[in-house]
C-alpha atoms as a PDB file:
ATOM      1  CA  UNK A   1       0.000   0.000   0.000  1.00  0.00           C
ATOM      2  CA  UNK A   2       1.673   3.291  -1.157  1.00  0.00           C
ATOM      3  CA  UNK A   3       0.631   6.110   1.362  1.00  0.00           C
ATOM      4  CA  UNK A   4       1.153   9.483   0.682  1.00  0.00           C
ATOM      5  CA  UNK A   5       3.461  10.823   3.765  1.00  0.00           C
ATOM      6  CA  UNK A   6       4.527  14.476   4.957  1.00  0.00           C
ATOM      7  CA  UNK A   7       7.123  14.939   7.140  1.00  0.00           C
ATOM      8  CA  UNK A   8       6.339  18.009   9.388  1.00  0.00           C
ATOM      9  CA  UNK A   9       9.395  19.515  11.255  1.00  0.00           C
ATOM     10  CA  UNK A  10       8.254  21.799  13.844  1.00  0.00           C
ATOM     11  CA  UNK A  11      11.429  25.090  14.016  1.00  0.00           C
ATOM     12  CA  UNK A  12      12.362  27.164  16.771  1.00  0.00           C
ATOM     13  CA  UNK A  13      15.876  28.688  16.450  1.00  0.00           C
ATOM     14  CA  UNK A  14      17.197  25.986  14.800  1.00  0.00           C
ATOM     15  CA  UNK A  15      19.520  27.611  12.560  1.00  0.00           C
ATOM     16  CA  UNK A  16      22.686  24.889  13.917  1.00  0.00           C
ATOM     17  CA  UNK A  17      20.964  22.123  13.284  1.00  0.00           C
ATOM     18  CA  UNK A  18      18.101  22.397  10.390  1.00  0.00           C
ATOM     19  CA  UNK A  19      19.968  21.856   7.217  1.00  0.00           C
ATOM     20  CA  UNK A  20      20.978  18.117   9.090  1.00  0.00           C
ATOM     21  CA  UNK A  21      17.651  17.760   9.512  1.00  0.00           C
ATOM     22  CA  UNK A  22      16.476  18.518   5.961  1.00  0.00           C
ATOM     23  CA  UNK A  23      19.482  16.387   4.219  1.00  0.00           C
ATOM     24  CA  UNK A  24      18.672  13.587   6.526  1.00  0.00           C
ATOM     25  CA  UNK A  25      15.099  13.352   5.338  1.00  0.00           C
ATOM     26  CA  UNK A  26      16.050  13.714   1.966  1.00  0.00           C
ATOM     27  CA  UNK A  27      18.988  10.831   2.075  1.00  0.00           C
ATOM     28  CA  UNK A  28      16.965   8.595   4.295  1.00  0.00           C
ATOM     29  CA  UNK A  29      13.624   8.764   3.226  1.00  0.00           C
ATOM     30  CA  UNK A  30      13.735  10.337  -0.038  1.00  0.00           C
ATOM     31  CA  UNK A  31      10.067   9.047  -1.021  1.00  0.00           C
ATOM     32  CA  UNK A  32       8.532  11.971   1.330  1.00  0.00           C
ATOM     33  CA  UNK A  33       7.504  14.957   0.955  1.00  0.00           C
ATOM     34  CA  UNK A  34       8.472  17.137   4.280  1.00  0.00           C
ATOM     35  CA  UNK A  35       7.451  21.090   5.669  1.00  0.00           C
ATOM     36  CA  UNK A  36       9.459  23.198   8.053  1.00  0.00           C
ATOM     37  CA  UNK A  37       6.986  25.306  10.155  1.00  0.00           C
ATOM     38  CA  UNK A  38       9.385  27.945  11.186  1.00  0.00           C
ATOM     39  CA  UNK A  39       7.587  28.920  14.884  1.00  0.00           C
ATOM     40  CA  UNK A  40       8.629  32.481  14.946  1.00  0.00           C
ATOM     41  CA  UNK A  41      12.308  32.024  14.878  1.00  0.00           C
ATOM     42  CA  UNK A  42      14.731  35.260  15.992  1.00  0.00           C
ATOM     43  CA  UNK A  43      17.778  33.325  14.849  1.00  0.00           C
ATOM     44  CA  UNK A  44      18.275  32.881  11.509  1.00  0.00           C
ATOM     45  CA  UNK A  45      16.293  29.861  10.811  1.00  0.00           C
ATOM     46  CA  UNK A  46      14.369  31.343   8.154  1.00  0.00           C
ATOM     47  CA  UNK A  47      16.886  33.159   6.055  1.00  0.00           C
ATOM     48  CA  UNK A  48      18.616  29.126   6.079  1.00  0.00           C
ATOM     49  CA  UNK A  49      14.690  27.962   4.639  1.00  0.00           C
ATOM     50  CA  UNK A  50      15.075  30.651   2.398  1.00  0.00           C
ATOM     51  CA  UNK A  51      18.473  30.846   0.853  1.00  0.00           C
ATOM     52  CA  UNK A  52      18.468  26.847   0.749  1.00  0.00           C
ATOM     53  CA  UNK A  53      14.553  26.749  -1.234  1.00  0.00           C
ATOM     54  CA  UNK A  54      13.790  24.281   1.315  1.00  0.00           C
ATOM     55  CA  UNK A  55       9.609  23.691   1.495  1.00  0.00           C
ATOM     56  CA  UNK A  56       8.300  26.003   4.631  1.00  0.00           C
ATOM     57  CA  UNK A  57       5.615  27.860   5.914  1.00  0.00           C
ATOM     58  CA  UNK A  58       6.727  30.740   8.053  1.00  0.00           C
ATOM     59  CA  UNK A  59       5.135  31.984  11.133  1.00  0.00           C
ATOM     60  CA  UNK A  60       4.965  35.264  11.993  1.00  0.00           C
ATOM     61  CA  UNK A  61       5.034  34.554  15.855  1.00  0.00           C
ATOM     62  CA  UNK A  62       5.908  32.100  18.061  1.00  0.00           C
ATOM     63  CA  UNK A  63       2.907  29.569  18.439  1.00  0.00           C
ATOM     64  CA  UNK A  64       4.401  26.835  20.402  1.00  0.00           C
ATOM     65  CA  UNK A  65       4.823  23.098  19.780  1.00  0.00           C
ATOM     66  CA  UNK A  66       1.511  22.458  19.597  1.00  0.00           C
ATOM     67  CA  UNK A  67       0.478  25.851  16.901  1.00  0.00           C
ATOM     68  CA  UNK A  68       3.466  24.502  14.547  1.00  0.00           C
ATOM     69  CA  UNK A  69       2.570  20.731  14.789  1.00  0.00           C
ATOM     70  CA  UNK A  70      -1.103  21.836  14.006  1.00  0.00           C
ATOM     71  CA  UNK A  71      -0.287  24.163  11.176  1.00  0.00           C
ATOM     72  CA  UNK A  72       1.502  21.068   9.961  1.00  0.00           C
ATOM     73  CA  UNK A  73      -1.665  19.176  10.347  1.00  0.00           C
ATOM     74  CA  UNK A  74      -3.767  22.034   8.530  1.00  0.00           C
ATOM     75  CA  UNK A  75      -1.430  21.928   5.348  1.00  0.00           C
ATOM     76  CA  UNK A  76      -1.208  17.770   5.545  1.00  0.00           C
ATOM     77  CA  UNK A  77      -5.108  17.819   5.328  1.00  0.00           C
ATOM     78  CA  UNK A  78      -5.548  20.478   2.698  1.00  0.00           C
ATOM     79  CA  UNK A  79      -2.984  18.598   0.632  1.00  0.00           C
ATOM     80  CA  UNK A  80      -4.570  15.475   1.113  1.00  0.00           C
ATOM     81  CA  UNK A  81      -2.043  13.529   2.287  1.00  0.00           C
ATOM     82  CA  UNK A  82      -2.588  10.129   3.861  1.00  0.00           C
ATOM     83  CA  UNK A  83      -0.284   9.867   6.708  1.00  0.00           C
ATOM     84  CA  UNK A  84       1.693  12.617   8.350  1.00  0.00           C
ATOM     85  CA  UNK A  85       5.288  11.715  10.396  1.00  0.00           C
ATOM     86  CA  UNK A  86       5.507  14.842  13.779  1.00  0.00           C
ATOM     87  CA  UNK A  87       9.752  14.910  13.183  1.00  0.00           C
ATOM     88  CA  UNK A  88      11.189  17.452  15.382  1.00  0.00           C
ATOM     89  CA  UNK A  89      13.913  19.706  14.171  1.00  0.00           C
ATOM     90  CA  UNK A  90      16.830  19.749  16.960  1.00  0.00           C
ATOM     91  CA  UNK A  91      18.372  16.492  14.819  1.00  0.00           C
ATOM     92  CA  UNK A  92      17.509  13.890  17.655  1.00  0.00           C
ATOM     93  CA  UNK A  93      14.937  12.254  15.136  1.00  0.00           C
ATOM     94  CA  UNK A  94      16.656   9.716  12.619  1.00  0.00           C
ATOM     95  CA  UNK A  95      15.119   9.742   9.124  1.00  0.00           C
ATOM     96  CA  UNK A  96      16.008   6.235   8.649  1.00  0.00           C
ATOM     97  CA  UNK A  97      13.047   4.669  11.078  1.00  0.00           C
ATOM     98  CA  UNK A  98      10.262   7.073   8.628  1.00  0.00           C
ATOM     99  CA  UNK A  99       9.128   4.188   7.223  1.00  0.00           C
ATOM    100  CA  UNK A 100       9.036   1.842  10.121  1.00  0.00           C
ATOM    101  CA  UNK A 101       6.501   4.169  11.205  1.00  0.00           C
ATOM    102  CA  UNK A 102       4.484   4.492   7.773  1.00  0.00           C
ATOM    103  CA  UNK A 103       4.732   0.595   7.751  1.00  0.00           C
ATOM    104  CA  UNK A 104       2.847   0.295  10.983  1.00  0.00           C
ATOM    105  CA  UNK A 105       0.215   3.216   9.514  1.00  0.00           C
ATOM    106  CA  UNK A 106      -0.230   1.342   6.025  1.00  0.00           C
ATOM    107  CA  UNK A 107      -1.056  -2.065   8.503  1.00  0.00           C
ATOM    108  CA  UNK A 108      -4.429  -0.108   9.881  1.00  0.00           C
ATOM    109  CA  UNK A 109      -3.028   1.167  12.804  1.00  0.00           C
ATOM    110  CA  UNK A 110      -4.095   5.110  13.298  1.00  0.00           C
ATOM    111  CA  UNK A 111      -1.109   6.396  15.706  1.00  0.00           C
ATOM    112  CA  UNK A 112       2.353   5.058  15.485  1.00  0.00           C
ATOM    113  CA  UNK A 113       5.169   6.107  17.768  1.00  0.00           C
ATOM    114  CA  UNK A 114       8.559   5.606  17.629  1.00  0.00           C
ATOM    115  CA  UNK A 115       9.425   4.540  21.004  1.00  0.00           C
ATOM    116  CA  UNK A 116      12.835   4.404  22.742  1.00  0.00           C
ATOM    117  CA  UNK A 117      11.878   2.000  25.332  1.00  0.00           C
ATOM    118  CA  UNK A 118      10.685  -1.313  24.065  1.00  0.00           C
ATOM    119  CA  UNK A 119      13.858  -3.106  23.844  1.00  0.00           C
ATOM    120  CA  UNK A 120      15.594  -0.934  26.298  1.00  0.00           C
ATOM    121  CA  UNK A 121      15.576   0.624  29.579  1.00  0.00           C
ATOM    122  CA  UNK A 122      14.841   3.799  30.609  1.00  0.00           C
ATOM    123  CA  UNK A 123      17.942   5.734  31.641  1.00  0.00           C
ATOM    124  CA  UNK A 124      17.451   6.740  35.675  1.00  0.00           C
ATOM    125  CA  UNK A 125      16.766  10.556  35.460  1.00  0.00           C
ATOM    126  CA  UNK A 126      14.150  13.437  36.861  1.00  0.00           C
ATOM    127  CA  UNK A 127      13.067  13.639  32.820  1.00  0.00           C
ATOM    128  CA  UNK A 128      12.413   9.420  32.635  1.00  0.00           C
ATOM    129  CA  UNK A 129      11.088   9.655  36.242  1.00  0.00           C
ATOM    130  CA  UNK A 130       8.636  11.470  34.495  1.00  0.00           C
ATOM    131  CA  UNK A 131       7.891   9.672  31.510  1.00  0.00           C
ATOM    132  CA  UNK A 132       7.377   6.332  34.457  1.00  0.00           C
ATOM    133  CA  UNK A 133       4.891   8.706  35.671  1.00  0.00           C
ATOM    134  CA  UNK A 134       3.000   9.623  32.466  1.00  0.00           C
ATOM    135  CA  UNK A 135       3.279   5.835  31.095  1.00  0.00           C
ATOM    136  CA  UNK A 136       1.451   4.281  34.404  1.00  0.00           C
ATOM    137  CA  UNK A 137      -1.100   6.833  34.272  1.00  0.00           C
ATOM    138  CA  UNK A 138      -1.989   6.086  30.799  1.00  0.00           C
ATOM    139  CA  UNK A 139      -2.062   2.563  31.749  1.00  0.00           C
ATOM    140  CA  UNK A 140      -3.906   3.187  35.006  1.00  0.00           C
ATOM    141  CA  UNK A 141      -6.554   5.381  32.894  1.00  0.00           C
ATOM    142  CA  UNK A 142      -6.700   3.420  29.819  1.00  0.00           C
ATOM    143  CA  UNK A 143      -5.040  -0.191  30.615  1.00  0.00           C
ATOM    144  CA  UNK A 144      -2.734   0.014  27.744  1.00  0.00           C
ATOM    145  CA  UNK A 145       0.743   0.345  28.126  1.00  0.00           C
ATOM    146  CA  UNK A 146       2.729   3.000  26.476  1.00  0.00           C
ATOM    147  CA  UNK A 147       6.580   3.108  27.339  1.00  0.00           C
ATOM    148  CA  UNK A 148       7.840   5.954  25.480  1.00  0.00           C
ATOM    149  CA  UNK A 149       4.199   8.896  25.517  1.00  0.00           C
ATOM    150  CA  UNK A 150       6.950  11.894  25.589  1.00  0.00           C
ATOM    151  CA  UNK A 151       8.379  10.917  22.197  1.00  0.00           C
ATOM    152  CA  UNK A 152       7.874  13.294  19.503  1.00  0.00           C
ATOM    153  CA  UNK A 153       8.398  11.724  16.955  1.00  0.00           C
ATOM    154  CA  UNK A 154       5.169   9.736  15.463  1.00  0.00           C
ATOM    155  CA  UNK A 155       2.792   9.122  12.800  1.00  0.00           C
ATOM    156  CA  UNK A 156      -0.789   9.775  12.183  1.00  0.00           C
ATOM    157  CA  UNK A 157      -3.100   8.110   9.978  1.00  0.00           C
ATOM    158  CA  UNK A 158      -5.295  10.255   7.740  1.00  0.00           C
ATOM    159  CA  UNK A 159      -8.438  10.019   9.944  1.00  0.00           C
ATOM    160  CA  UNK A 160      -5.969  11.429  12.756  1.00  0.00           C
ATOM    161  CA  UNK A 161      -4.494  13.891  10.834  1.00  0.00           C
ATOM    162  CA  UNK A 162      -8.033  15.920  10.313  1.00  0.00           C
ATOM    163  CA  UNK A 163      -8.536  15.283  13.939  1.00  0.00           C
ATOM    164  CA  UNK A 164      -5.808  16.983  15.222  1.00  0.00           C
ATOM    165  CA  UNK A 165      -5.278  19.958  12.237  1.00  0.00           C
ATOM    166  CA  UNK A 166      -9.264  21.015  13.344  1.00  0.00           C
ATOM    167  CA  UNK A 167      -9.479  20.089  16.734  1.00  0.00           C
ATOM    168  CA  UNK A 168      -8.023  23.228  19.550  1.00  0.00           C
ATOM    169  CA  UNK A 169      -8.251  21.142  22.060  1.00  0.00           C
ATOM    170  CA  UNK A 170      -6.377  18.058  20.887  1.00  0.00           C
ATOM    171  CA  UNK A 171      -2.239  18.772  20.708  1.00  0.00           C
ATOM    172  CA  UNK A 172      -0.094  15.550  20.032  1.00  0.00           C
ATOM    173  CA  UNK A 173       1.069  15.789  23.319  1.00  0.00           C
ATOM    174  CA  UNK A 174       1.180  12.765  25.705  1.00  0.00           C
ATOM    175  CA  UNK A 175      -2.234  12.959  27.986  1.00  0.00           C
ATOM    176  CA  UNK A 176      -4.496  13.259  24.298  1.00  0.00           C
ATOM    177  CA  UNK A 177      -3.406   9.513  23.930  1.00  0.00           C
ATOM    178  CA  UNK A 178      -5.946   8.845  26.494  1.00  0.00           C
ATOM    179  CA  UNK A 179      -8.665  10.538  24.372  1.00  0.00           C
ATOM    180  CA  UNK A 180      -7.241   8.804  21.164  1.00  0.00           C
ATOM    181  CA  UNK A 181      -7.571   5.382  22.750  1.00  0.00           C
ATOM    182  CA  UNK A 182     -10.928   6.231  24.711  1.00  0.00           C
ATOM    183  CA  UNK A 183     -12.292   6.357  21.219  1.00  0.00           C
ATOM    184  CA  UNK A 184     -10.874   3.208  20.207  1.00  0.00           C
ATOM    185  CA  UNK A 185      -7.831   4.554  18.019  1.00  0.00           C
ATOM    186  CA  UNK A 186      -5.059   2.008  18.122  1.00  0.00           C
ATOM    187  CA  UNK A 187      -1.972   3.227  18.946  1.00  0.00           C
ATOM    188  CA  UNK A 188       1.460   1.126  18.594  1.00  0.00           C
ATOM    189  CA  UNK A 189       5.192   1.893  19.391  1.00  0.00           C
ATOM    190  CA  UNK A 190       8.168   0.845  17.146  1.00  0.00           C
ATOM    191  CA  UNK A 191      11.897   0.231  18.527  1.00  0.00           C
ATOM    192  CA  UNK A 192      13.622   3.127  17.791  1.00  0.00           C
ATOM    193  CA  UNK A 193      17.023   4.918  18.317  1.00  0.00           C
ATOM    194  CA  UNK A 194      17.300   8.903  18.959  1.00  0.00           C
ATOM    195  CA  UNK A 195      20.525  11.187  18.799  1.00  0.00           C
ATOM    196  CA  UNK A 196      21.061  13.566  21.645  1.00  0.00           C
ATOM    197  CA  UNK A 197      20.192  17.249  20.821  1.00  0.00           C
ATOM    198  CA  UNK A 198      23.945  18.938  19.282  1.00  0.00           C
ATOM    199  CA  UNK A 199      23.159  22.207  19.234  1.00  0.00           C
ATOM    200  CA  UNK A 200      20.644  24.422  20.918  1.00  0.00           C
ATOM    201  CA  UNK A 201      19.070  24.276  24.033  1.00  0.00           C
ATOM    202  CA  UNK A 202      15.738  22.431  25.081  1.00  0.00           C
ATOM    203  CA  UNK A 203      13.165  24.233  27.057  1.00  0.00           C
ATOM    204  CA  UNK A 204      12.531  21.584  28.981  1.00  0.00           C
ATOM    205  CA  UNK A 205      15.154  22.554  31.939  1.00  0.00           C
ATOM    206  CA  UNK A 206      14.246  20.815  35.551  1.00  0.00           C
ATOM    207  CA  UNK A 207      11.703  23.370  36.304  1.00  0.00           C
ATOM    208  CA  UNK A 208      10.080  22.997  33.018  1.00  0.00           C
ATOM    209  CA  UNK A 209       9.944  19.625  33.287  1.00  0.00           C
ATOM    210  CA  UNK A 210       8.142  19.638  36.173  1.00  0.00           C
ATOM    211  CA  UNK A 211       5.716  21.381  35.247  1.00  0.00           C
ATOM    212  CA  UNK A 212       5.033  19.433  32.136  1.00  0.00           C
ATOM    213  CA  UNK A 213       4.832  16.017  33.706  1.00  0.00           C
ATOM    214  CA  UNK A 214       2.249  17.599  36.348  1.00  0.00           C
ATOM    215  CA  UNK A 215       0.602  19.134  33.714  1.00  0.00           C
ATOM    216  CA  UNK A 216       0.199  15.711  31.912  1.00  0.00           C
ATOM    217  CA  UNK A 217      -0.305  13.638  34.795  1.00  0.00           C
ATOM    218  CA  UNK A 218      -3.664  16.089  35.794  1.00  0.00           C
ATOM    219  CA  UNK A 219      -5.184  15.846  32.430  1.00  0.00           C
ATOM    220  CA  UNK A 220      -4.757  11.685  32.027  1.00  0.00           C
ATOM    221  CA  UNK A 221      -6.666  11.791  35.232  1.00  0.00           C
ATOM    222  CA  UNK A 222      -8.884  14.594  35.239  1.00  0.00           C
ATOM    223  CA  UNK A 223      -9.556  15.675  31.998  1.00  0.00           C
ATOM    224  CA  UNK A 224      -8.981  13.468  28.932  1.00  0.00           C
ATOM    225  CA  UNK A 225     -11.157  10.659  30.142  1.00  0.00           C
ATOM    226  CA  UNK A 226     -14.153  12.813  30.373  1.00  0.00           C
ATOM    227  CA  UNK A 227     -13.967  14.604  26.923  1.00  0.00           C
ATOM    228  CA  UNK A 228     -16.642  14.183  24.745  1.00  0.00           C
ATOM    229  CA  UNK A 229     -16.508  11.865  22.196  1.00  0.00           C
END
């Protein structure tokens, strides 16, 4: 089954490490067609999309994670394609494991992520204590068992992808799992490796992180299990 696939690569000030990013995808898994959301960059992301003719859409602003996944979304559904790959833009993603993912789509299943955890353990850290956290709520909530929810890097089917372009109140973020599988999507993970962020700096410092995992951890329990369906 041939499935039409976009790549979206959310961009924040990722002027060291975007052109890796693009010549990865276009080495590795030369059969897709990709977009850079550039989130409002102040670095000099954008004259890099530019100058190089890379495929982009620019924001004027910063929107977040969640506005530049979603405008991703928006252009995947008005272009009609049939599976869209979330592939984040630091470089930690690996091209190579795009179509392990679209594999997994093309097989009927509606969200695929690639997990680090299936065939190995999670490293001992405040960040993984975390992702424990998230990963028995969703199984407390839901009874299945996700080991890697904090991975950004995944793939939605098309019936997914107009779900989360239209819907505000759905990001791709680890507690809307819960409302995915609540209404019966089927969600899988596939063994996969990630490279550690070269350049740049994640927001996700200790405080940050905090926050996020509480964050997560209320709406798994509170929030997502009661949305209507």
């Amino acid at each position: 089954m041939n499935l039409k696939v976009l790549v979206i690569v959310p961009a924040y000030n990722e002027e060291l490490n975007i052109k890796k990013v693009v010549n990865d995808i276009q080495t590795n898994a030369a059969d897709v067609d990709y977009v850079i959301v550039n989130d409002g960059s102040k670095d000099h992301t954008l004259d890099i999309l530019k100058r190089n003719h890379y495929n982009y859409i620019d924001s004027i602003c910063n929107l977040g994670l969640f506005g530049a996944v979603q405008t991703g979304f928006r252009y995947s559904l008005e272009n009609n394609y049939d599976c869209a790959i979330q592939f984040d833009g630091d470089g930690q993603h690996l091209a190579k494991y795009i179509h392990l993912l679209v594999d997994e789509i093309a097989k009927g299943n509606d969200i695929v992520i690639g997990s680090r955890f299936i065939d190995e353990k999670k490293p001992i850290s405040a960040r993984m204590l975390g992702s424990r956290l998230i990963s028995a709520s969703i199984k407390i909530v839901t009874g299945k068992s996700i080991k890697d929810p904090t991975s950004g890097f995944r793939a939605y089917n098309k019936s997914c992808i107009k779900e989360y372009a239209l819907d505000m109140n759905n990001p791709p973020e680890p507690d809307t799992l819960v409302y995915m599988l609540k209404r019966g999507k089927r969600i899988k993970e596939v063994q996969v490796q990630m490279k550690d962020r070269e350049s740049g700096e994640s927001y996700l410092n200790l405080a940050n992180t905090i926050k996020y995992m509480s964050r997560m951890i209320v709406s798994i329990f509170l929030i997502q299990p009661f949305r209507k369906r």
